[in-house]
C-alpha atoms as a PDB file:
ATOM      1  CA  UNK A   1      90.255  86.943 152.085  1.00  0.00           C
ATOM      2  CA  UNK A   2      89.731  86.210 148.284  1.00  0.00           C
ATOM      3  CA  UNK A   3      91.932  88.618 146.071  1.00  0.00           C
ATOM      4  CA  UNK A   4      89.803  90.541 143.459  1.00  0.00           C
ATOM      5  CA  UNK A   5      91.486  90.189 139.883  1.00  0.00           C
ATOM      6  CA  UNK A   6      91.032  93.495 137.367  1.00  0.00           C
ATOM      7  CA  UNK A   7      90.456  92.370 133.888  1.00  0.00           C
ATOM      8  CA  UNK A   8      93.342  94.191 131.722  1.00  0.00           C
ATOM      9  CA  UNK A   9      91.263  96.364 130.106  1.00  0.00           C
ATOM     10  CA  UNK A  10      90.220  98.117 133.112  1.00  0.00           C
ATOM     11  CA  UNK A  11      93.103  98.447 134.709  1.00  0.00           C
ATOM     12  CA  UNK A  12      94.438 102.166 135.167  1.00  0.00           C
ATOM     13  CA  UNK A  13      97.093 103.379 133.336  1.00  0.00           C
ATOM     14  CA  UNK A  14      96.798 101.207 130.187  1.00  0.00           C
ATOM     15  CA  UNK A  15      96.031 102.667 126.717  1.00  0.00           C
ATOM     16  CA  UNK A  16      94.118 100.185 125.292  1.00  0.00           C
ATOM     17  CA  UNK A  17      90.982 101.965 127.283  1.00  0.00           C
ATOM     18  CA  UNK A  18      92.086 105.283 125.426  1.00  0.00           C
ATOM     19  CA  UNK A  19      92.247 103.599 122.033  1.00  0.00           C
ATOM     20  CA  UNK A  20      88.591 102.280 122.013  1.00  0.00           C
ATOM     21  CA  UNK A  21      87.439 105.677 123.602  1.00  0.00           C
ATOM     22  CA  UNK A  22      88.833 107.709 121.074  1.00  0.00           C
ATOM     23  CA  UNK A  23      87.932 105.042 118.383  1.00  0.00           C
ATOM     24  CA  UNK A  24      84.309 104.825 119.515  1.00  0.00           C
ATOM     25  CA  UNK A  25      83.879 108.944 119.240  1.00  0.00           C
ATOM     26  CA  UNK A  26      84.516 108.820 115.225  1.00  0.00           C
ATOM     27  CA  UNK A  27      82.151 109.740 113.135  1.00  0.00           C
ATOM     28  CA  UNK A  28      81.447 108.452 109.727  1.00  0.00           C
ATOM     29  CA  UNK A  29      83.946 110.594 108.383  1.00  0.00           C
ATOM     30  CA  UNK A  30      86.522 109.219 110.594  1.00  0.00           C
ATOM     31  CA  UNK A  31      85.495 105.793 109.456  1.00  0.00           C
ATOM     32  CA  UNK A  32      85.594 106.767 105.515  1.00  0.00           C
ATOM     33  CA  UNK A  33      88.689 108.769 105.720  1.00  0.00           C
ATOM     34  CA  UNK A  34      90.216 105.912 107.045  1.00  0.00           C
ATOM     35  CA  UNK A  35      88.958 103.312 104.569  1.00  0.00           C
ATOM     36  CA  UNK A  36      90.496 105.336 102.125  1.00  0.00           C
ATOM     37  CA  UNK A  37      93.888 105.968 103.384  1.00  0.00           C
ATOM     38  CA  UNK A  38      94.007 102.303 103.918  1.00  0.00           C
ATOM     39  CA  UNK A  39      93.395 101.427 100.150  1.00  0.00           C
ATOM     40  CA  UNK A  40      95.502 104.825  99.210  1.00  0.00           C
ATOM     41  CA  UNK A  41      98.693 103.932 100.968  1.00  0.00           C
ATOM     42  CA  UNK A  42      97.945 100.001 100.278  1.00  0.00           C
ATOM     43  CA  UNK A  43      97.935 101.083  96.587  1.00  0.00           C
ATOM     44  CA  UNK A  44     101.111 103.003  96.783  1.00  0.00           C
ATOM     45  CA  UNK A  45     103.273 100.899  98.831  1.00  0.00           C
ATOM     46  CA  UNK A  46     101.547  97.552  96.836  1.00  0.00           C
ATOM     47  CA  UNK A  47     102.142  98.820  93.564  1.00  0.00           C
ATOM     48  CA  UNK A  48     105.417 100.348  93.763  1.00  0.00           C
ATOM     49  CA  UNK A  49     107.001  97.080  95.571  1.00  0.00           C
ATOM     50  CA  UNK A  50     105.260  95.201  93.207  1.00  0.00           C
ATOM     51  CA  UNK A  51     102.992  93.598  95.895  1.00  0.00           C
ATOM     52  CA  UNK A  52     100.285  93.714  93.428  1.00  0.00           C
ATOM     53  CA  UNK A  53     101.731  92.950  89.811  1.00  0.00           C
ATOM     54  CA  UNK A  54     101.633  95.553  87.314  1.00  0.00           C
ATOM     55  CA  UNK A  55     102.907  96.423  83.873  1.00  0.00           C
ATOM     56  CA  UNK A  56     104.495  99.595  85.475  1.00  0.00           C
ATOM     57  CA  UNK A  57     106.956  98.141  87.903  1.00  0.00           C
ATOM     58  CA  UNK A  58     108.887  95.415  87.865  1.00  0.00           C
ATOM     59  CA  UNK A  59     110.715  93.050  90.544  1.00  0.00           C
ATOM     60  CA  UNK A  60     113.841  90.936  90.482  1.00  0.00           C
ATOM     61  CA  UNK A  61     113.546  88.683  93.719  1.00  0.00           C
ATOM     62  CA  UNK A  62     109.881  87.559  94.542  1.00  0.00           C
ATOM     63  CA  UNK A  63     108.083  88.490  97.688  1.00  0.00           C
ATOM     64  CA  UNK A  64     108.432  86.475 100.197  1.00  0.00           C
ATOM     65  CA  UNK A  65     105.868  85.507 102.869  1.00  0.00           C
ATOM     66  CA  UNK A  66     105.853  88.291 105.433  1.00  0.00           C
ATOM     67  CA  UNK A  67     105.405  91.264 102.645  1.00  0.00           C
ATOM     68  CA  UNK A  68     101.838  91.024 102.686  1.00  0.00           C
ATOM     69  CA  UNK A  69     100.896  91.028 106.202  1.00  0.00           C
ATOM     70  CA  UNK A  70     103.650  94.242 106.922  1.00  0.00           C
ATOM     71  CA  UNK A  71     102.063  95.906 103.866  1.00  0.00           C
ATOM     72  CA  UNK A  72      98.672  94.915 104.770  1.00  0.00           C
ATOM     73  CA  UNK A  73      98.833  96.196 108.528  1.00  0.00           C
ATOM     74  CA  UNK A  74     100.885  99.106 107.984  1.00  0.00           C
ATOM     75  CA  UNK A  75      98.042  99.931 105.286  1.00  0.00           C
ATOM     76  CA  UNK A  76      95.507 100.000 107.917  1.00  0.00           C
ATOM     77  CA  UNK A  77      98.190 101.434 110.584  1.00  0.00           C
ATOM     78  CA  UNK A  78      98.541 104.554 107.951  1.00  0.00           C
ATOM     79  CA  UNK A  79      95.395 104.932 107.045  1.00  0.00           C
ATOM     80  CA  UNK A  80      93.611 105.147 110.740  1.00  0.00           C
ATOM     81  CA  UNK A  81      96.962 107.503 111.853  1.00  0.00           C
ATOM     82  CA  UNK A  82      95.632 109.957 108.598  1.00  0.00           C
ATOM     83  CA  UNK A  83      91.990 109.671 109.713  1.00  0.00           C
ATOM     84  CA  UNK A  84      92.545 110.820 113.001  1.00  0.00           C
ATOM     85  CA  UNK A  85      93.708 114.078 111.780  1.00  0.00           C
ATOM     86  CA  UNK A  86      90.094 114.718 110.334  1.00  0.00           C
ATOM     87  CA  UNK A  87      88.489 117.606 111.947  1.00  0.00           C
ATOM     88  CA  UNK A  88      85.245 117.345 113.725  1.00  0.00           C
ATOM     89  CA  UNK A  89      84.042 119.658 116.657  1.00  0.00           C
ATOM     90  CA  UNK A  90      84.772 117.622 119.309  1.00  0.00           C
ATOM     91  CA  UNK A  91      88.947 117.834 119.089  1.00  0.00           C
ATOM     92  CA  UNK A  92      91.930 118.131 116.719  1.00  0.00           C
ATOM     93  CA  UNK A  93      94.434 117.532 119.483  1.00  0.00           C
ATOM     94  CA  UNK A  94      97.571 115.380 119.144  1.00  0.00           C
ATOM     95  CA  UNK A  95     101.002 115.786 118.846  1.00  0.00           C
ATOM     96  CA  UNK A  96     102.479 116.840 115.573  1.00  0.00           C
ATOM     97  CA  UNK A  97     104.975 114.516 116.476  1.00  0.00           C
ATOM     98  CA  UNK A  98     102.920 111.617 115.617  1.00  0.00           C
ATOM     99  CA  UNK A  99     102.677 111.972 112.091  1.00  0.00           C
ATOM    100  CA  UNK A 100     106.298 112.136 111.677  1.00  0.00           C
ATOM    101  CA  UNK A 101     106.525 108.742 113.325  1.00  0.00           C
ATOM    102  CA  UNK A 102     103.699 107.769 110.802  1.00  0.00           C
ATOM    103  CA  UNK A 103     105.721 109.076 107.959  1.00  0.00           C
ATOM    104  CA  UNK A 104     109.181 106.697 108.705  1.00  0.00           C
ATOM    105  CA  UNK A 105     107.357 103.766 109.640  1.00  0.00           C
ATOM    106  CA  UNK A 106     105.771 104.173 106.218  1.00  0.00           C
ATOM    107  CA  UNK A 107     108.945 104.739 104.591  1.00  0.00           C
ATOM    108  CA  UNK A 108     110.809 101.923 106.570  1.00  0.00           C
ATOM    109  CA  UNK A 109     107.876  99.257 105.166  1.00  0.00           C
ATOM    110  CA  UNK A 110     108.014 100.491 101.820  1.00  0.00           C
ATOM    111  CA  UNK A 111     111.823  99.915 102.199  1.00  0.00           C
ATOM    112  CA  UNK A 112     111.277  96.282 103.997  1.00  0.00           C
ATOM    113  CA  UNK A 113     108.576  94.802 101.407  1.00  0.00           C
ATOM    114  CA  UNK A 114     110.165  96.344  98.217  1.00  0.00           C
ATOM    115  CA  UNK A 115     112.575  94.391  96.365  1.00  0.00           C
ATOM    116  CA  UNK A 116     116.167  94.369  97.718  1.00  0.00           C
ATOM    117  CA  UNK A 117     117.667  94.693  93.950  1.00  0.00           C
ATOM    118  CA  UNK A 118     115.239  96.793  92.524  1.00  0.00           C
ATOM    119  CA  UNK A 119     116.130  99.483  95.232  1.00  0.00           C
ATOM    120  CA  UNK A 120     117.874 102.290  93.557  1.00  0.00           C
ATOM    121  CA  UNK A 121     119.277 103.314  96.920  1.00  0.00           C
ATOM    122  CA  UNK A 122     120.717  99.667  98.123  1.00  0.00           C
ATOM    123  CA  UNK A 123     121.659  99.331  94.946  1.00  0.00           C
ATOM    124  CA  UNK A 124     123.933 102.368  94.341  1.00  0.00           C
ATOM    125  CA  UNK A 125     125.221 101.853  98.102  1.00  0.00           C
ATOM    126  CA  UNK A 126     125.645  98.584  98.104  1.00  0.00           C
ATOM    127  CA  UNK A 127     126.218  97.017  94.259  1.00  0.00           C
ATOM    128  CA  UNK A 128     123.867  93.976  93.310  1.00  0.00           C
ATOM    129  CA  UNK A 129     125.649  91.408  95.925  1.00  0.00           C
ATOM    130  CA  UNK A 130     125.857  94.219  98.506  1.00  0.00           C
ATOM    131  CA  UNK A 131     121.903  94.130  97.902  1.00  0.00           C
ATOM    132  CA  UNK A 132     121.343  90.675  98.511  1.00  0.00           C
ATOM    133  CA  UNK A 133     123.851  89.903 100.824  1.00  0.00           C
ATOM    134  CA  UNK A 134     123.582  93.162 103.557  1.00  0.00           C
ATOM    135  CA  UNK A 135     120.235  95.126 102.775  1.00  0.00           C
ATOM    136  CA  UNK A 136     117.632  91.862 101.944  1.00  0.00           C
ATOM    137  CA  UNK A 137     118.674  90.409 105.522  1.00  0.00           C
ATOM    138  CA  UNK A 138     117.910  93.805 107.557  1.00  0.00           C
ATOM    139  CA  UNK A 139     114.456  94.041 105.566  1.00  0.00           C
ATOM    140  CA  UNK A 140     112.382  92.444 108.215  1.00  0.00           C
ATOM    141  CA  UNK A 141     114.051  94.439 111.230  1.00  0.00           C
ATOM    142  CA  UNK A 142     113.306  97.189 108.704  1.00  0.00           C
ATOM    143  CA  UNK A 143     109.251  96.198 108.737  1.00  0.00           C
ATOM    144  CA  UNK A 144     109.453  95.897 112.382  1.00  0.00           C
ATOM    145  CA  UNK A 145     111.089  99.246 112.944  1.00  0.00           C
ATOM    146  CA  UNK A 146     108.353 100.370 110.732  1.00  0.00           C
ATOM    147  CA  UNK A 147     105.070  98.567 111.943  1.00  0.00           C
ATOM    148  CA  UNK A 148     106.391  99.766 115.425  1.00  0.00           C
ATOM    149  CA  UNK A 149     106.976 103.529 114.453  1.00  0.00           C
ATOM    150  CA  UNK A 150     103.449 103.450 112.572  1.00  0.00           C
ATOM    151  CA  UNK A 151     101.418 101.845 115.534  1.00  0.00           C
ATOM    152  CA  UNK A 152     103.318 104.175 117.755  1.00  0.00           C
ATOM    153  CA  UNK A 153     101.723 107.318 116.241  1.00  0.00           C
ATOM    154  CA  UNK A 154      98.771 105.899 116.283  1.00  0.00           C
ATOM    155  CA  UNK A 155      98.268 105.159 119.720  1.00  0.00           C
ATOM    156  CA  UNK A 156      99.667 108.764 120.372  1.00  0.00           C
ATOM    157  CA  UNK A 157      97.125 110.573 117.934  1.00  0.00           C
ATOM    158  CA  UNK A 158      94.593 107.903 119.556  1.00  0.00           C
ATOM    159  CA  UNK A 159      95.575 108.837 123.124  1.00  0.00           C
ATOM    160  CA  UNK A 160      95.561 112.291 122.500  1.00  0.00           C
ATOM    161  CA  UNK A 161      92.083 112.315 120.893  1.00  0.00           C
ATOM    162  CA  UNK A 162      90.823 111.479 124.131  1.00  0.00           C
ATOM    163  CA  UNK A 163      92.950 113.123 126.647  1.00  0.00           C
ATOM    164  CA  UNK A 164      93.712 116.304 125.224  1.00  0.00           C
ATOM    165  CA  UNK A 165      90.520 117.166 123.636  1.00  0.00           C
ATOM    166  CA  UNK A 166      89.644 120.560 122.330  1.00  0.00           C
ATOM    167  CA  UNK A 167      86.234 121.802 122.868  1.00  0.00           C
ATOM    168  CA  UNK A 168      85.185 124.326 120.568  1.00  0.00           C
ATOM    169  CA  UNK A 169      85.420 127.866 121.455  1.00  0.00           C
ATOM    170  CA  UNK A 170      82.770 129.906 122.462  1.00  0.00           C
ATOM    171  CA  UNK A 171      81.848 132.679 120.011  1.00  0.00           C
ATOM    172  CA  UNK A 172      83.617 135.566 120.692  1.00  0.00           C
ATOM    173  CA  UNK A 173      82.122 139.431 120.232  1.00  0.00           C
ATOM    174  CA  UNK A 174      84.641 141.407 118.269  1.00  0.00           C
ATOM    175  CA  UNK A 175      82.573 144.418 117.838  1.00  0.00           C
ATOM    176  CA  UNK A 176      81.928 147.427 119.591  1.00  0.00           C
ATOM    177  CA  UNK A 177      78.703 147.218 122.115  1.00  0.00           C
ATOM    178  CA  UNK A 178      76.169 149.835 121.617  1.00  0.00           C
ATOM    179  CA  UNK A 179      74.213 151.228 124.496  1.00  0.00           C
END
């Protein structure tokens, strides 16, 4: 008797199955709202933590190698989690939850790829040594924490697309019948 092997995708219970379903029912507005939460959020968190230089901001310690890809994926993480609370017909289902997930995971990046000194926060807290020697050493638990949290409401908002959706409601006669 030859045992049958399920490819992972297929097998029940995992969301990855969920995640395409829900991403294959956006429309084009899904698709552009998400383009441009991506470049929105990369443009905050990039230009505030000096990511990309700019005459506004400045930076103390340089970036080092794992700022980009946390700021780049937690970019796209953002911007697909705001897209997903575009209307259409089909569903605006989700947890509320979700976004506040989306929200600290945000947060916790901007915290991890900023510069350690440069943080007003750290800084007051922990003086100029306390900076270096305390906060810049918890920075890349702190993108972790925050790539998690903001892939985390994702999925949810992702999951819930597909198996809570809304359909719309029937129209409903509110005035009086005449006969």
């Amino acid at each position: 008797m030859e045992k049958m092997t399920v490819p992972i995708l297929e097998r029940p219970g995992r969301t990855r199955p969920d995640i395409l379903t829900a991403l294959s029912l956006w429309t084009p507005r899904h698709v552009l709202a998400a383009v441009m939460a991506t470049v929105g959020v990369a443009l905050i968190i990039g230009l505030s933590s000096v990511l990309i230089p700019n005459p506004i901001f400045g930076r103390d310690i340089p970036p080092v190698w794992w700022n980009y890809p946390v700021w780049i994926l937690t970019s796209i993480f953002s911007g697909m989690l705001i897209a997903t609370y575009v209307s259409t017909d089909r569903s605006d289902a989700g947890p509320q939850r979700s976004s506040h997930l989306g929200l600290a995971g945000g947060v916790l990046t901007w915290f991890a790829v900023g510069c350690p000194v440069c943080n007003k926060l750290a800084l007051l807290a922990l003086g100029y040594s306390g900076a270096l020697t305390w906060f810049a050493p918890v920075q890349p638990y702190l993108a972790l924490v925050g790539l998690v949290l903001t892939g985390a409401a994702l999925i949810w908002r992702l999951r819930g697309q597909v198996s809570c959706a809304v359909t719309p409601p029937s129209r409903i006669w509110t005035g009086v019948t005449g006969g």
